[in-house]
Protein backbone atom coordinates (compact mmCIF):
# COMPACT_ATOMS: atom_id res chain seq x y z
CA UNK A 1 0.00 0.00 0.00
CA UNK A 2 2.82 2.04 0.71
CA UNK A 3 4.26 1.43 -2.72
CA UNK A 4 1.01 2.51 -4.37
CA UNK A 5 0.70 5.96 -2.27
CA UNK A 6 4.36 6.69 -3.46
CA UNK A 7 3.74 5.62 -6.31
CA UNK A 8 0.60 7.88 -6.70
CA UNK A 9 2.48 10.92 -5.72
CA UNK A 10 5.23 10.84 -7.80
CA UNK A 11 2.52 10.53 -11.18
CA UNK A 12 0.42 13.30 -9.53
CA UNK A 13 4.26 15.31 -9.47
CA UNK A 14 5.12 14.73 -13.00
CA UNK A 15 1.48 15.71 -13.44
CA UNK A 16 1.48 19.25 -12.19
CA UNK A 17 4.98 20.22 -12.14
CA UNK A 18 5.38 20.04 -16.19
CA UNK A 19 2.78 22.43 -16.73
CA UNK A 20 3.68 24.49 -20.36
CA UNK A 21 6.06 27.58 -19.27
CA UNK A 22 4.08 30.71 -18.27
CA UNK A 23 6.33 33.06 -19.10
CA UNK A 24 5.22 36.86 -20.32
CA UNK A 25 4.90 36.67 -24.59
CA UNK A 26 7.43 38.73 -26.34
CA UNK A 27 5.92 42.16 -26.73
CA UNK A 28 7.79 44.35 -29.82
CA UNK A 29 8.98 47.18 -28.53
CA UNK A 30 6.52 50.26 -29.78
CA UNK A 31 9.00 52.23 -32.44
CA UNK A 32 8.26 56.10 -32.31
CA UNK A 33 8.21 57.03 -35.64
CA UNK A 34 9.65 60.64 -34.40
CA UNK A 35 12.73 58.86 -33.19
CA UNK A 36 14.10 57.93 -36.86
CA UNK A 37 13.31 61.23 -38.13
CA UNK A 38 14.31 63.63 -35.70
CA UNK A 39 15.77 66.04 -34.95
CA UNK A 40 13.73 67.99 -37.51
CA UNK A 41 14.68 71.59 -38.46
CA UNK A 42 11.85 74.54 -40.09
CA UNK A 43 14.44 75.91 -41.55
CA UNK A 44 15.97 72.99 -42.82
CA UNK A 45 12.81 70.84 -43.51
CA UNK A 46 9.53 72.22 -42.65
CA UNK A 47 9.98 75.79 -44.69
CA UNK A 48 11.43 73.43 -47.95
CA UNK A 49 8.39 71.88 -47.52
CA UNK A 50 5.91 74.86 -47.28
CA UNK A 51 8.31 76.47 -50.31
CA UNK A 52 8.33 73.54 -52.62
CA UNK A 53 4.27 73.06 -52.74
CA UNK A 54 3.68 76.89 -53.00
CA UNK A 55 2.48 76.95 -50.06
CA UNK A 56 4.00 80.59 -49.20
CA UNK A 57 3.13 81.43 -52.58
CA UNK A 58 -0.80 80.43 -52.22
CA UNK A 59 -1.13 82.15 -48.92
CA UNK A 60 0.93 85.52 -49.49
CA UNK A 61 -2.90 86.60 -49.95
CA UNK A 62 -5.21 84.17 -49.29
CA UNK A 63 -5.99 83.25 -45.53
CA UNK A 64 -4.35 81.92 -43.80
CA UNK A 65 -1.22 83.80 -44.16
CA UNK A 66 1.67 82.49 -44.29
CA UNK A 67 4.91 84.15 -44.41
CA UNK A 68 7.47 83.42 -41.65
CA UNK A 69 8.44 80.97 -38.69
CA UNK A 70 5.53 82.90 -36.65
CA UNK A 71 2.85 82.73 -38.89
CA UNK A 72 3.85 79.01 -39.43
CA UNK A 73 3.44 78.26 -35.86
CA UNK A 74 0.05 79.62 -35.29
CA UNK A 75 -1.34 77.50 -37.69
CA UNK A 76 0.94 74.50 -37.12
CA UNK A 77 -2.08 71.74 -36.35
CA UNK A 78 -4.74 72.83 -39.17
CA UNK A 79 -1.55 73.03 -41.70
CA UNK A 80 -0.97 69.29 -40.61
CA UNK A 81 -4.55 67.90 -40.92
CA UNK A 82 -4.89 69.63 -44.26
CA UNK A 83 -1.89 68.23 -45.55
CA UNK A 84 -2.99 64.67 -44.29
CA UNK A 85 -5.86 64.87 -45.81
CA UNK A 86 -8.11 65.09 -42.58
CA UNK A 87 -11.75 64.78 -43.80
CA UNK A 88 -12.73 67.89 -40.88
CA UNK A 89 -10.10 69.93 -43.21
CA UNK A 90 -9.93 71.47 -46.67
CA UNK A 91 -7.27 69.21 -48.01
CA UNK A 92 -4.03 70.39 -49.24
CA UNK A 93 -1.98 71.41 -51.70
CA UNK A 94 -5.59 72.89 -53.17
CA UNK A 95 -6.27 71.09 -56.40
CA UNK A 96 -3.17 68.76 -55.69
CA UNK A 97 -1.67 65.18 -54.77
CA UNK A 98 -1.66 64.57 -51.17
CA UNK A 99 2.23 65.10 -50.19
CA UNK A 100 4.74 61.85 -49.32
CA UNK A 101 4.11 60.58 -46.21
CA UNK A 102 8.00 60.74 -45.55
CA UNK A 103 6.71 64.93 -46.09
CA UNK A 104 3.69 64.56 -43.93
CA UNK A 105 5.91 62.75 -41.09
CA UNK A 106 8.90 65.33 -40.82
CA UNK A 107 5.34 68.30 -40.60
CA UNK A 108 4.16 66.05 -37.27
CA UNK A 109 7.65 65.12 -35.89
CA UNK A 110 7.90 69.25 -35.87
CA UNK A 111 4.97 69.69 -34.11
CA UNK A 112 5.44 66.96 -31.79
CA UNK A 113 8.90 68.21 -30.70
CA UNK A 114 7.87 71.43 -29.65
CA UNK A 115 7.30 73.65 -33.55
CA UNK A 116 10.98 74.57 -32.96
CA UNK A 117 12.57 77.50 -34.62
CA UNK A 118 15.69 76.46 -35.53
């Protein structure tokens, strides 16, 4: 009898102790998409930007203005939804493709770091 409770135990062991691992699953690690693009620079990416798709040309006259780092600034989060094609915004360029996202993403990474002006 003995023999049989021993026995018993050592099956109900194997049993329960070889349960599968439990260990946390491997989580990627989130990737800001800021981190590979900044540090980004208005003067040497955002007002390229602005240049190259006439923006400054377009709104010399037509509101809003824009014409410098300050103007720029003020307007920084509706210049951003129009240029991503937000459906609350007027999308822009007017009459024109929808920018590069690799265009789009350096606009946001500005913003998000503060709308520097350097």
């Amino acid at each position: 009898m003995k023999h049989i409770l021993i026995i018993t135990y050592i099956l109900c062991f194997f049993c329960f102790a070889c349960k599968k691992d439990k260990t946390a699953p491997v989580v990627p690690p989130v990737v800001n998409l800021c981190d590979s693009i900044n540090p980004v620079s208005f003067i040497n990416d955002i007002d390229p930007i602005l240049n190259a798709n006439n923006c400054y040309a377009c709104h010399s006259s037509i509101a809003p203005i824009f014409s410098d780092y300050s103007s720029v600034f003020d307007w920084r989060d509706p210049i951003l939804k129009s240029i991503q094609h937000d459906p609350s915004f007027r999308p822009m360029p007017e009459n024109g493709s929808k920018l590069p996202d690799s265009l789009i993403n350096k606009v946001q990474c500005w913003i998000e770091s503060g709308a520097p002006n350097n």
